[in-house]
C-alpha atoms as a PDB file:
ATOM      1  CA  UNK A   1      83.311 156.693 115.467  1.00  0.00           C
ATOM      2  CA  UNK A   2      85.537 153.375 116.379  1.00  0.00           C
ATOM      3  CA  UNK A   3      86.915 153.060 119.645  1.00  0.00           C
ATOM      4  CA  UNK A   4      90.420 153.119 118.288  1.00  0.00           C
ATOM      5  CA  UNK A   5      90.006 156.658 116.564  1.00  0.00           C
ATOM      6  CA  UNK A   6      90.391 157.657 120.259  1.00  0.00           C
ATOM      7  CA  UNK A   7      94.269 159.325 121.116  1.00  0.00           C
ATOM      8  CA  UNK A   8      94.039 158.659 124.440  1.00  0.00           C
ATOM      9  CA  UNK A   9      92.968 158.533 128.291  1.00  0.00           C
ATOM     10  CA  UNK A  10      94.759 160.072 131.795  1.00  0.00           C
ATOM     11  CA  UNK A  11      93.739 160.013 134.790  1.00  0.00           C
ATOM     12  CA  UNK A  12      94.314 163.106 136.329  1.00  0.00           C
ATOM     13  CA  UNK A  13      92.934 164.500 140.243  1.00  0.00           C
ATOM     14  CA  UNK A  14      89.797 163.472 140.630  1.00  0.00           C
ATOM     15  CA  UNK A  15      88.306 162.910 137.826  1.00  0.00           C
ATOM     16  CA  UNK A  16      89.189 161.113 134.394  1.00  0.00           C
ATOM     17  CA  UNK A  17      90.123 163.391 131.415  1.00  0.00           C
ATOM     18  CA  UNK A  18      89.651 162.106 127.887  1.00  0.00           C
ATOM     19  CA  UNK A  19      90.940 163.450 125.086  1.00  0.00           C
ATOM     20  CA  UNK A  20      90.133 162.852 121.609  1.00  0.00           C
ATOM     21  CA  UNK A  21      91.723 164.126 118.449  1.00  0.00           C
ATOM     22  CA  UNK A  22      89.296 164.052 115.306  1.00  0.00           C
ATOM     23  CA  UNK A  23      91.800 163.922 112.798  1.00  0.00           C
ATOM     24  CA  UNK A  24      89.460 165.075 109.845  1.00  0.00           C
ATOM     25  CA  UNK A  25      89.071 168.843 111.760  1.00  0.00           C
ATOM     26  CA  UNK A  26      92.183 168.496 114.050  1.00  0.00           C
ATOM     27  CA  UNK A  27      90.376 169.781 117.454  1.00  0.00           C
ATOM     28  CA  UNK A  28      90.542 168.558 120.523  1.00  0.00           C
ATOM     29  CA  UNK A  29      86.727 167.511 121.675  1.00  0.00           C
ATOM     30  CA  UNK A  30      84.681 169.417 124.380  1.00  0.00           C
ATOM     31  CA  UNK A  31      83.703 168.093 127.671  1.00  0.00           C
ATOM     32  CA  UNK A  32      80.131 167.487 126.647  1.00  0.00           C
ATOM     33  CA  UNK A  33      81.325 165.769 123.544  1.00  0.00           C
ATOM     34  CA  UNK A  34      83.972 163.152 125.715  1.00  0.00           C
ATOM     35  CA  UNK A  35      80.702 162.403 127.912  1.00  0.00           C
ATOM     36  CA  UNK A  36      78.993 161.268 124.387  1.00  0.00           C
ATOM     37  CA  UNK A  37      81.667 159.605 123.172  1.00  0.00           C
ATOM     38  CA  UNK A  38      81.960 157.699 126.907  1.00  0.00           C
ATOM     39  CA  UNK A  39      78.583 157.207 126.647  1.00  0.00           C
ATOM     40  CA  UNK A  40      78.814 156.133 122.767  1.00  0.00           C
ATOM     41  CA  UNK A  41      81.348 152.978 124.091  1.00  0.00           C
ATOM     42  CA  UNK A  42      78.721 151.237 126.444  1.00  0.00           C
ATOM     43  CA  UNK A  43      76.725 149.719 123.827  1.00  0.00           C
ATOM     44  CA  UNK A  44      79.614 148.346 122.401  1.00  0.00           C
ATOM     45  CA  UNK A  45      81.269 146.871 125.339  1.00  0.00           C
ATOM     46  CA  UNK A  46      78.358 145.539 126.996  1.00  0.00           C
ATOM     47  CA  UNK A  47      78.104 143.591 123.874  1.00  0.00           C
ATOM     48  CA  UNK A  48      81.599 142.805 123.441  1.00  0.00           C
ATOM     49  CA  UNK A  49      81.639 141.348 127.603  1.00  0.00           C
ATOM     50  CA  UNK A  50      78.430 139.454 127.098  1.00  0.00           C
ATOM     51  CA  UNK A  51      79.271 138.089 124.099  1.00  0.00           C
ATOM     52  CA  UNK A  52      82.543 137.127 125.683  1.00  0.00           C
ATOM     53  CA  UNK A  53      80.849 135.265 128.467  1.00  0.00           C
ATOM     54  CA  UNK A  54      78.251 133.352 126.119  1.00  0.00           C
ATOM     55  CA  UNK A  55      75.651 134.922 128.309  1.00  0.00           C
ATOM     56  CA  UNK A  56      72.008 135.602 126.450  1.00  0.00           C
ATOM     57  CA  UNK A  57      70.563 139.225 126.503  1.00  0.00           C
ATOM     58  CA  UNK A  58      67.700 137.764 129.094  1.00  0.00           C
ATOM     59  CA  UNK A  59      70.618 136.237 131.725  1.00  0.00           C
ATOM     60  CA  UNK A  60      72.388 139.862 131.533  1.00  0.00           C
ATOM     61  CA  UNK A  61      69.170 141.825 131.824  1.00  0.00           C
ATOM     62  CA  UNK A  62      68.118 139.938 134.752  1.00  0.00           C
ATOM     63  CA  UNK A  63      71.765 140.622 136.320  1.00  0.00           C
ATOM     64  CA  UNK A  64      71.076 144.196 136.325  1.00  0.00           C
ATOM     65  CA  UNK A  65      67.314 144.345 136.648  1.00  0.00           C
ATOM     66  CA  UNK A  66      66.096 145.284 133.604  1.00  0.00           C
ATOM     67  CA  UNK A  67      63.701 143.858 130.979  1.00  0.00           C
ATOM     68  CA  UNK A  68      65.747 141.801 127.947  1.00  0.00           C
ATOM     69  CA  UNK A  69      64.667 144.500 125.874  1.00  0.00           C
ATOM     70  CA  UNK A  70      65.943 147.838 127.498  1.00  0.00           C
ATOM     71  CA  UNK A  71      69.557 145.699 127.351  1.00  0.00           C
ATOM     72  CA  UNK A  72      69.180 145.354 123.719  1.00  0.00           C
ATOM     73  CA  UNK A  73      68.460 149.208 123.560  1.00  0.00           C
ATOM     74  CA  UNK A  74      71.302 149.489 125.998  1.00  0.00           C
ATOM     75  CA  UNK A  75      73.511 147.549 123.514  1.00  0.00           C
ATOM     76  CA  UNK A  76      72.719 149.514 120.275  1.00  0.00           C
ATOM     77  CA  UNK A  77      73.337 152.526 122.913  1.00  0.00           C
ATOM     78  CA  UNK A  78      69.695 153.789 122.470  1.00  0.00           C
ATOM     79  CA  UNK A  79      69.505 153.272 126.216  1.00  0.00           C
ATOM     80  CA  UNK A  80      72.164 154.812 128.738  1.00  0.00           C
ATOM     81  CA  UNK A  81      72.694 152.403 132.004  1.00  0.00           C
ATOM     82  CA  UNK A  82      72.337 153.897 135.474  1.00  0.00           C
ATOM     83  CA  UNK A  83      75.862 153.824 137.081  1.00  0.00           C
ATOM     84  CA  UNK A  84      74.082 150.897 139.653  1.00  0.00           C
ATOM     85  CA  UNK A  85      73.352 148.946 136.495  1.00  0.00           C
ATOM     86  CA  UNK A  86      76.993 149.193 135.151  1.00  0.00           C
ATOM     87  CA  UNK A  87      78.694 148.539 138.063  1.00  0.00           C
ATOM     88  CA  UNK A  88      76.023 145.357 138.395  1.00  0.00           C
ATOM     89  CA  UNK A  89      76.982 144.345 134.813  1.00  0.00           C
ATOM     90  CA  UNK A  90      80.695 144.672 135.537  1.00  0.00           C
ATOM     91  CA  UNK A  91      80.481 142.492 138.128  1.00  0.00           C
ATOM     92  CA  UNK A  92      78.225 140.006 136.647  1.00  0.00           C
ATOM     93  CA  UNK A  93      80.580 139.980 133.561  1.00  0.00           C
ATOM     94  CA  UNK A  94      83.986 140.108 135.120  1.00  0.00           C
ATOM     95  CA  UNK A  95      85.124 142.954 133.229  1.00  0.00           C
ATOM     96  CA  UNK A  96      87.028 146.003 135.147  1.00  0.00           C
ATOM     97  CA  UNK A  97      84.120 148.679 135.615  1.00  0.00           C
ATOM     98  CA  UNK A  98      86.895 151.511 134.345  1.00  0.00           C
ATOM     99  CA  UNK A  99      86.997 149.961 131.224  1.00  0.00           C
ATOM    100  CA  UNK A 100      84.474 152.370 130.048  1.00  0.00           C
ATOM    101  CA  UNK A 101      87.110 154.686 130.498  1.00  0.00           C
ATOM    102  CA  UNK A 102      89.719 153.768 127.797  1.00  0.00           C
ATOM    103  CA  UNK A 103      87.523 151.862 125.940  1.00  0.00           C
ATOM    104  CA  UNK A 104      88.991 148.171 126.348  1.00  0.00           C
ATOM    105  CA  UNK A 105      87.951 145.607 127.903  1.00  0.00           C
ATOM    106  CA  UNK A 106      91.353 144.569 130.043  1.00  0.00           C
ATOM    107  CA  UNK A 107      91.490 141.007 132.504  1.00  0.00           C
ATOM    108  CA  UNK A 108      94.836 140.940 132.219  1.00  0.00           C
ATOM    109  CA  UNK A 109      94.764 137.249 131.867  1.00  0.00           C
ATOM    110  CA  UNK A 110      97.669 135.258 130.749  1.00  0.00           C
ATOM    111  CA  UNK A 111      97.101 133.731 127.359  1.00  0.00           C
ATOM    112  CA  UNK A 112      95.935 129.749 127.329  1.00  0.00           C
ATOM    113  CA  UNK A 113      95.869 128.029 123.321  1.00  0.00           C
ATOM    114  CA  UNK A 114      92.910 127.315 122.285  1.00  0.00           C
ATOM    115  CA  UNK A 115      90.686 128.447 125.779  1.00  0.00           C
ATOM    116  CA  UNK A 116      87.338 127.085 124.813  1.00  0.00           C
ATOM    117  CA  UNK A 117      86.127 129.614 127.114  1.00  0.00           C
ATOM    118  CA  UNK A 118      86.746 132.737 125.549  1.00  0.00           C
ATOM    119  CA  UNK A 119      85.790 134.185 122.112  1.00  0.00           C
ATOM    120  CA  UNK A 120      83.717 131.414 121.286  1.00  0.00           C
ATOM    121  CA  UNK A 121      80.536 133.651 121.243  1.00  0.00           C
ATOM    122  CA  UNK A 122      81.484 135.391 118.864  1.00  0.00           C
ATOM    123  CA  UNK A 123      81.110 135.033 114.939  1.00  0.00           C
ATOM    124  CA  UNK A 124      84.841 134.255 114.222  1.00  0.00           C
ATOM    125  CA  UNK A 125      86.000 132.340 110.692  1.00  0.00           C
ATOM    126  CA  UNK A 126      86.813 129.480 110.625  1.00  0.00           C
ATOM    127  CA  UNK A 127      90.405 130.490 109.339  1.00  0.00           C
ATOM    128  CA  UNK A 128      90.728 132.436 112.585  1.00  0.00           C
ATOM    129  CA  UNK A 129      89.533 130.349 115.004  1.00  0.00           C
ATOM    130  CA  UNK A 130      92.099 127.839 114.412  1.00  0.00           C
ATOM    131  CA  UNK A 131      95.532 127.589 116.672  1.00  0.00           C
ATOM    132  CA  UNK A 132      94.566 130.839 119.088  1.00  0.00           C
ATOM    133  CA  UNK A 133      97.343 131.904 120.799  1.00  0.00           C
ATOM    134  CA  UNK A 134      97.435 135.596 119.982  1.00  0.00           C
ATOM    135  CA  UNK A 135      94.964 138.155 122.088  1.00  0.00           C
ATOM    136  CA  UNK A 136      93.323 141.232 120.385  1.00  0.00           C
ATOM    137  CA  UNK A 137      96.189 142.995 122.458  1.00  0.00           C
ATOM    138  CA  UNK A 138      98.839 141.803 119.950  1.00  0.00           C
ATOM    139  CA  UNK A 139      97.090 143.427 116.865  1.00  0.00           C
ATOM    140  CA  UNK A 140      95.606 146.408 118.903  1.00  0.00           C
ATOM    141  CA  UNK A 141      98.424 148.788 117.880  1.00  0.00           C
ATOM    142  CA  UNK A 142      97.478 147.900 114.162  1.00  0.00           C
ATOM    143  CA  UNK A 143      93.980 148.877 114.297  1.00  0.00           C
ATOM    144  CA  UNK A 144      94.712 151.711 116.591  1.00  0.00           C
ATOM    145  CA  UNK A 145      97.219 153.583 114.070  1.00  0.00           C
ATOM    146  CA  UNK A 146      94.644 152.917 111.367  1.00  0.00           C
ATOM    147  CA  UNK A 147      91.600 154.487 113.484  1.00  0.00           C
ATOM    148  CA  UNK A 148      93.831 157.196 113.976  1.00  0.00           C
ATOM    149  CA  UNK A 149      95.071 157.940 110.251  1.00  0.00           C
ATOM    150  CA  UNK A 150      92.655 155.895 108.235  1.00  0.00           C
ATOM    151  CA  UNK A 151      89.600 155.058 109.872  1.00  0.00           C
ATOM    152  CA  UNK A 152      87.525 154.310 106.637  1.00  0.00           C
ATOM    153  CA  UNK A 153      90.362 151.613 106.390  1.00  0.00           C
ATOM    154  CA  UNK A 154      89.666 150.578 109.243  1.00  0.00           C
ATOM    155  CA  UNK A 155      86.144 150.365 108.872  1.00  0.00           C
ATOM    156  CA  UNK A 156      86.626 148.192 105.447  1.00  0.00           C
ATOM    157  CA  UNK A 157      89.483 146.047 107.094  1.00  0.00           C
ATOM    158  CA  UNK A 158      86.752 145.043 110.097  1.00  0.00           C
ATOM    159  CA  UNK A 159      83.956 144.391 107.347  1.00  0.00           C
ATOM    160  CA  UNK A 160      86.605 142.243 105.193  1.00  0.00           C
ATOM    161  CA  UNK A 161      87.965 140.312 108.063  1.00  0.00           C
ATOM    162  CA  UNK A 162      83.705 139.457 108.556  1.00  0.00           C
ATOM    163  CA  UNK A 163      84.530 139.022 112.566  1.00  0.00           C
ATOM    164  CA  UNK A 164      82.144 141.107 115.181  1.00  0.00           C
ATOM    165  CA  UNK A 165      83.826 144.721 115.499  1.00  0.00           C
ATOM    166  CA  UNK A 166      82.857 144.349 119.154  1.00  0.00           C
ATOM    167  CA  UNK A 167      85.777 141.455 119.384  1.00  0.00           C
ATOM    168  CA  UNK A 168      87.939 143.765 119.085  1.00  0.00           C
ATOM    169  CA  UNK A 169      87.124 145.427 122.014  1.00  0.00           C
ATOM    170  CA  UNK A 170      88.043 143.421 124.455  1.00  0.00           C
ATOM    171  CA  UNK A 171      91.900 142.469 124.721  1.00  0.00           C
ATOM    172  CA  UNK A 172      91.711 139.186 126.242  1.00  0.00           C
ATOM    173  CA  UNK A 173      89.928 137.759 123.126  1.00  0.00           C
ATOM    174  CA  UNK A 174      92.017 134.619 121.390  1.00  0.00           C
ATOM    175  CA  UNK A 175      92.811 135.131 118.007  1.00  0.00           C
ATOM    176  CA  UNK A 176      94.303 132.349 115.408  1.00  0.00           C
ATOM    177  CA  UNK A 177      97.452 134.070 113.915  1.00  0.00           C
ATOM    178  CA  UNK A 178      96.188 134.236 110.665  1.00  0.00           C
ATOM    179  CA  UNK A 179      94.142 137.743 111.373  1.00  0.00           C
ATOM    180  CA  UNK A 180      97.865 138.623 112.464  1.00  0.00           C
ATOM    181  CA  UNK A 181      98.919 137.905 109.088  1.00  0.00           C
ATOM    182  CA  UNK A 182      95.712 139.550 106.830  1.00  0.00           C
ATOM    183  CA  UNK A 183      96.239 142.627 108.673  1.00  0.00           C
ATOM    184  CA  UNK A 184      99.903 142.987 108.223  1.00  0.00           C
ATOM    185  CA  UNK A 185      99.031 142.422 105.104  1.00  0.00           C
ATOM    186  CA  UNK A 186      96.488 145.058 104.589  1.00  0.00           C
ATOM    187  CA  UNK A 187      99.189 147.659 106.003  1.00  0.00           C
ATOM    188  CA  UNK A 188     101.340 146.353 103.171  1.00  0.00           C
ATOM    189  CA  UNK A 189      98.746 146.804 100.631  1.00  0.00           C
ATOM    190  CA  UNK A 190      98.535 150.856 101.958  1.00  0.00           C
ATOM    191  CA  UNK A 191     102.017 151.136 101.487  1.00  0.00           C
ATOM    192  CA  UNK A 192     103.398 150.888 105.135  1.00  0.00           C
ATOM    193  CA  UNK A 193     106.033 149.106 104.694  1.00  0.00           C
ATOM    194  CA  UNK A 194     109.177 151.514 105.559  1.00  0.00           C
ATOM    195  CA  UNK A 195     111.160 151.753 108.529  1.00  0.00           C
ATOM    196  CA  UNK A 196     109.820 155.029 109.073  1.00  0.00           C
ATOM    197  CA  UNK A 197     106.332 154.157 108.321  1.00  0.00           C
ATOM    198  CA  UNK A 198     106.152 151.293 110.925  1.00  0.00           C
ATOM    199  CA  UNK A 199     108.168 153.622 113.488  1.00  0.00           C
ATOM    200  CA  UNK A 200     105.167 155.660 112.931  1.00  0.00           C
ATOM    201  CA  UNK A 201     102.700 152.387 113.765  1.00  0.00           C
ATOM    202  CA  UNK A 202     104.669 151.877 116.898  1.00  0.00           C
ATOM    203  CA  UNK A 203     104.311 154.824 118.176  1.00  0.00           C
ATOM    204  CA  UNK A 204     100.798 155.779 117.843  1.00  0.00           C
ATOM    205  CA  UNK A 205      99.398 152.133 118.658  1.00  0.00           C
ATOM    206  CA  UNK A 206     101.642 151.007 121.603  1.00  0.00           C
ATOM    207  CA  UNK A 207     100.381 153.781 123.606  1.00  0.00           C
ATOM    208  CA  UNK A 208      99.648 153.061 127.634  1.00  0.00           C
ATOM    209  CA  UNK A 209      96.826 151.182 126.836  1.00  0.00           C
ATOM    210  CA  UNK A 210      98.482 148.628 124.840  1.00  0.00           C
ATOM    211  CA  UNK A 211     101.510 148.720 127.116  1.00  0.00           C
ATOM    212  CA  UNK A 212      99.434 148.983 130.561  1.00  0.00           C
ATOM    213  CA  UNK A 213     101.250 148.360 133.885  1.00  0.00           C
ATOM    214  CA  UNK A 214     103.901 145.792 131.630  1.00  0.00           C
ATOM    215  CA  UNK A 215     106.348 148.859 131.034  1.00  0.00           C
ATOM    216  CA  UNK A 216     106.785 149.496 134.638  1.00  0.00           C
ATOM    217  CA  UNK A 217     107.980 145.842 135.035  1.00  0.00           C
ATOM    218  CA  UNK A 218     111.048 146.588 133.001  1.00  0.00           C
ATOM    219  CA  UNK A 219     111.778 149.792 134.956  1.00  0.00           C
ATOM    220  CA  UNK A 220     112.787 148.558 137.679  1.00  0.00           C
ATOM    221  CA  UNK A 221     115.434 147.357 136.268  1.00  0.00           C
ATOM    222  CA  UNK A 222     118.648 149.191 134.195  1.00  0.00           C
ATOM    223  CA  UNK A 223     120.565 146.524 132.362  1.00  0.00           C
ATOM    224  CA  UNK A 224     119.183 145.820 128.603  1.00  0.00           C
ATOM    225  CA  UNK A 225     119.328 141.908 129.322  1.00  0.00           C
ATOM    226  CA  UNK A 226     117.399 142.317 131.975  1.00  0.00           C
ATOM    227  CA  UNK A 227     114.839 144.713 130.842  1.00  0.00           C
ATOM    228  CA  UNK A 228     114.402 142.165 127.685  1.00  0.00           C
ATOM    229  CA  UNK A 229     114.396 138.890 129.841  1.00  0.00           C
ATOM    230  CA  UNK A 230     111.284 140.344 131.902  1.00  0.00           C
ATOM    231  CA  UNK A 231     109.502 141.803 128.993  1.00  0.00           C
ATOM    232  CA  UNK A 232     110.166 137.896 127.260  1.00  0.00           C
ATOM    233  CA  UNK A 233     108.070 136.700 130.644  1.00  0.00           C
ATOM    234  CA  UNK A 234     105.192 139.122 130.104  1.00  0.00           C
ATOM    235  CA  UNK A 235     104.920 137.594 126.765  1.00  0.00           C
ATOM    236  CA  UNK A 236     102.297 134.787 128.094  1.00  0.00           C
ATOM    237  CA  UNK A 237      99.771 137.779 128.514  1.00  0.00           C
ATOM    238  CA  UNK A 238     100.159 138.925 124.977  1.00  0.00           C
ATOM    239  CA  UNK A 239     100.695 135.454 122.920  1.00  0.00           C
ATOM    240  CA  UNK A 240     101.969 131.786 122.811  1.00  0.00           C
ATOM    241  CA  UNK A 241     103.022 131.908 119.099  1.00  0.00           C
ATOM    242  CA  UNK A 242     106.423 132.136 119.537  1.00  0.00           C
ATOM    243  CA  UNK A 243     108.718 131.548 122.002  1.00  0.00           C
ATOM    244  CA  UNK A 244     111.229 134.336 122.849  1.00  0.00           C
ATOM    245  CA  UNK A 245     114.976 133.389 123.617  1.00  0.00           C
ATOM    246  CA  UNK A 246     117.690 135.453 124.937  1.00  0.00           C
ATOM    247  CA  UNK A 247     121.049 134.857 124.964  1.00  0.00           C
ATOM    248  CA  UNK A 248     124.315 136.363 125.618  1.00  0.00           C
ATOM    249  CA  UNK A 249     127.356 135.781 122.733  1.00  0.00           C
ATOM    250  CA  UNK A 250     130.271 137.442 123.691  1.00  0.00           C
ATOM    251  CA  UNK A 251     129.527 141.569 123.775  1.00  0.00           C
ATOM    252  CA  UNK A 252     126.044 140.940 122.026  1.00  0.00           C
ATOM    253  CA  UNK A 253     122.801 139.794 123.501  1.00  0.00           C
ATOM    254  CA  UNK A 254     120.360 138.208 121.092  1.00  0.00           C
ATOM    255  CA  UNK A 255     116.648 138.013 120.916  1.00  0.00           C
ATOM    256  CA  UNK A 256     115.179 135.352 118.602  1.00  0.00           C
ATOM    257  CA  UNK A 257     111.404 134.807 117.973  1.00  0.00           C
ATOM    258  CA  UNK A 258     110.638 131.406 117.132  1.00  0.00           C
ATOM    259  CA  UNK A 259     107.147 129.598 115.656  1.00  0.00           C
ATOM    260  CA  UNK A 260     105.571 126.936 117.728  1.00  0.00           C
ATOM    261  CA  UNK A 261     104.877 123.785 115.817  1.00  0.00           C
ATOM    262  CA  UNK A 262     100.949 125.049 115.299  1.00  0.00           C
ATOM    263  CA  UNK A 263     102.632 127.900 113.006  1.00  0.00           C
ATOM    264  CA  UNK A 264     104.516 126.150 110.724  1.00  0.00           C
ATOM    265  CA  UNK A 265     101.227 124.719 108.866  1.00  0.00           C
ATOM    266  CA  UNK A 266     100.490 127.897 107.760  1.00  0.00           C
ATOM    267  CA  UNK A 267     101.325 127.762 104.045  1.00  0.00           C
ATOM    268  CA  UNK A 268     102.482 130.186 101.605  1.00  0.00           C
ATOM    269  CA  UNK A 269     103.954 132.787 104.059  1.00  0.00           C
ATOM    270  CA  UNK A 270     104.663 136.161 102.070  1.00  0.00           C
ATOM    271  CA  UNK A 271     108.061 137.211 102.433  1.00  0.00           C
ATOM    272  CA  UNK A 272     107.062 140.582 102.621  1.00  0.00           C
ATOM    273  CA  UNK A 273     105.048 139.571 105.838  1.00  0.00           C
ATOM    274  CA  UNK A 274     108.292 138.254 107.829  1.00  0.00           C
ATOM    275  CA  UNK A 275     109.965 141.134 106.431  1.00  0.00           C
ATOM    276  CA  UNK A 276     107.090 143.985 108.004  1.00  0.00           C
ATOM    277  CA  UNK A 277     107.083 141.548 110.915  1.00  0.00           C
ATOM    278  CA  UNK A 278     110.945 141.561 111.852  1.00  0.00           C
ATOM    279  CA  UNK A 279     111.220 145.214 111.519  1.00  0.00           C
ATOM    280  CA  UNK A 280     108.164 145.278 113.721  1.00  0.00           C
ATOM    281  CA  UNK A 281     109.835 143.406 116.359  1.00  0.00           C
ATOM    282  CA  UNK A 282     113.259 145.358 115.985  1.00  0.00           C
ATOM    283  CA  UNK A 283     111.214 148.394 116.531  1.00  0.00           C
ATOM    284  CA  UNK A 284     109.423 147.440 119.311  1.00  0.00           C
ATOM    285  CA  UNK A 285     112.558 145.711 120.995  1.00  0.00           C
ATOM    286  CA  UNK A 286     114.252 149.138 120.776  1.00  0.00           C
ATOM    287  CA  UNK A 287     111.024 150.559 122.250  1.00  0.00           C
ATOM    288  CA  UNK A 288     111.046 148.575 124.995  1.00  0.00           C
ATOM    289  CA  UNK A 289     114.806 149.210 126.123  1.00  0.00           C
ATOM    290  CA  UNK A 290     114.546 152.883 125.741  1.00  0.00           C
ATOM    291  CA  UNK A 291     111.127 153.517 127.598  1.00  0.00           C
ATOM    292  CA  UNK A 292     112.741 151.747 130.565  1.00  0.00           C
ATOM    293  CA  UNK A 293     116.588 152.848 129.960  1.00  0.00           C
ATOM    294  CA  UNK A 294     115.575 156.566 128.572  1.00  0.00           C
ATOM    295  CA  UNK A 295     118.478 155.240 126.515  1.00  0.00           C
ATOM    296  CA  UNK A 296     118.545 154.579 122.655  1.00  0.00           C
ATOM    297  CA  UNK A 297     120.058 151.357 121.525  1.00  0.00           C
ATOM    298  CA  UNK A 298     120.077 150.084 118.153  1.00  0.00           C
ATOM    299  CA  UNK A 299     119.185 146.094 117.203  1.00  0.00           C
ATOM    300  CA  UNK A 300     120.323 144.481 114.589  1.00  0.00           C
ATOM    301  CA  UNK A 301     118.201 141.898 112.259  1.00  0.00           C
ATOM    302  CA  UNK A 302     120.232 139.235 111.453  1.00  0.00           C
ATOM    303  CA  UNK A 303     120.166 137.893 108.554  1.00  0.00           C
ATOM    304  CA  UNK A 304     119.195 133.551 108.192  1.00  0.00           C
ATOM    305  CA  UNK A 305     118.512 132.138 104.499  1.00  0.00           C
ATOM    306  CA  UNK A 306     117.833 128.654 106.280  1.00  0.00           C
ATOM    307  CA  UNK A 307     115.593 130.744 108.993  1.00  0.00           C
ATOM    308  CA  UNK A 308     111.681 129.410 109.202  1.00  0.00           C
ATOM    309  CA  UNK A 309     108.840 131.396 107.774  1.00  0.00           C
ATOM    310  CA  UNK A 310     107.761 134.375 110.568  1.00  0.00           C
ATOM    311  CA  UNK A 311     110.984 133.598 112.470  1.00  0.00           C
ATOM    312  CA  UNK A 312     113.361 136.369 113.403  1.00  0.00           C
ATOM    313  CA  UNK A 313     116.744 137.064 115.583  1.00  0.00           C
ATOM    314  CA  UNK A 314     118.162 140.416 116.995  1.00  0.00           C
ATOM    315  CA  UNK A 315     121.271 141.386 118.337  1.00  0.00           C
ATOM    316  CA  UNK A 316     121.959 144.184 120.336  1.00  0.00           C
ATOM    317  CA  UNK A 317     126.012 145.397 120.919  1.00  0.00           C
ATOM    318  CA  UNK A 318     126.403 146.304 124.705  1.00  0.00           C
END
């Protein structure tokens, strides 16, 4: 099982409740099966935060105090840690020790092109490790509706895209926005390409893990403009693709998503890409508003035949 065929996490009293839905028998997991499942993601994620350090298994094992090979045993989760020797490996690894609970490693770091020093342990293509602005966060809610609803998909899509599945795990990974691109394109190729079917999208993967502490940002306020100007400043800890810019015309305010330079030398940008992309963003601008507003309010795409490849503009009536 893939760490985003989970539904979700709360925190509730004392303890943490986890709650999985296997979609293939629709039942909702016992308590001894959430321990193996929590105990299933350790292997993973201490390989996806060493890896993301460029530590060796000997540096980590010596961390903890443990031999090189009871971390590799750790790793391929033939070996459970003591809760001293994950707290020791948090530390040692900068990652938040909860992130066993949901499953993702989270920094909450704000997004810097190119950082030399991060994701550069891992095997990456070449084709993705050029311009990286995006984090794994931006393409989370992607892989998390197909975990949910097509994990074999998922499985092939991770295999096809030949990157470690354990990059994926961890949300402050750069990404070039090419793997943006392949797996918008994959969703295409399964058909997901209605309204409906990228609501859908949206609302299983932008779930509180994808949306974090970010949502209560916006509520404190309770105009749309200014709801959409903060959630255009959080952007720097999602991606530097695009730049957002919001302006006010009359009774409309307008949203428009804009390529940086390193974009426009992609080539050969399917339409159909902008096109999922756009209604993506009109979606998620909606989403946004009415989380914070408990208020629905409609954007409009706005149509531009001169308008660059991945670029798009909204305009919400007030």
């Amino acid at each position: 099982m893939h760490a985003f065929t989970g539904v979700g996490y709360e925190r509730e009293n004392f303890g943490v409740e986890r709650v999985f839905n296997d979609p293939t028998i629709g039942i909702t997991m016992s308590e001894s099966n959430q321990i193996a499942e929590a105990m299933y993601m350790i292997g993973p994620l201490m390989k996806a935060a060493r890896k993301f350090k460029k530590f060796n298994q000997a540096d980590v094992a010596k961390a903890i105090g443990c031999s090189q090979s009871a971390l590799s045993k750790m790793e391929h989760n033939l070996l459970i840690p003591s809760a001293p020797q994950w707290f020791l490996f948090s530390r040692f690894t900068s990652i938040p020790p909860e992130s066993l609970e949901v499953g993702i490693i989270d920094r909450h770091s704000m997004v810097k092109f190119n950082n030399e020093a991060v994701s550069m342990g891992f095997k990456l293509p070449k084709k993705y490790r050029l311009s990286r602005a995006s984090k794994v966060r931006e393409i989370y809610p992607f892989l998390k509706y197909l975990g949910t609803h097509y994990p074999k998909d998922l499985e092939r899509f991770i295999e096809a895209s030949g990157v470690d599945s354990e990059f994926y795990l961890d949300f402050d990974n750069l990404i070039g926005f090419q793997l943006d691109i392949d797996i918008i394109k994959f969703l295409i190729q399964l058909g997901k390409t209605s309204e409906g079917s990228i609501k859908e999208i949206i609302a299983v993967g932008q779930d509180k893990i994808f949306w974090d502490d970010y949502e209560f940002d916006w509520q404190k306020f309770n105009s749309p403009k200014d709801i959409l100007f903060q959630y255009i400043n959080d952007q720097l800890f999602f991606q530097t693709d695009f730049q957002l810019r919001l302006e006010q015309v009359a009774d409309a305010i307008i949203v428009s998503y804009i390529p940086e330079y390193h974009l426009r030398q992609l080539k050969d940008i399917d339409p159909a890409v902008t096109s999922f992309l756009n209604i993506y963003r009109k979606i998620t601008l909606e989403s946004v508003v009415q989380k914070s507003m408990n208020k629905s309010l409609n954007f409009e795409i706005l149509k531009d035949p001169n308008a660059q490849p991945l670029s798009g503009r909204f305009e919400l009536k007030i």
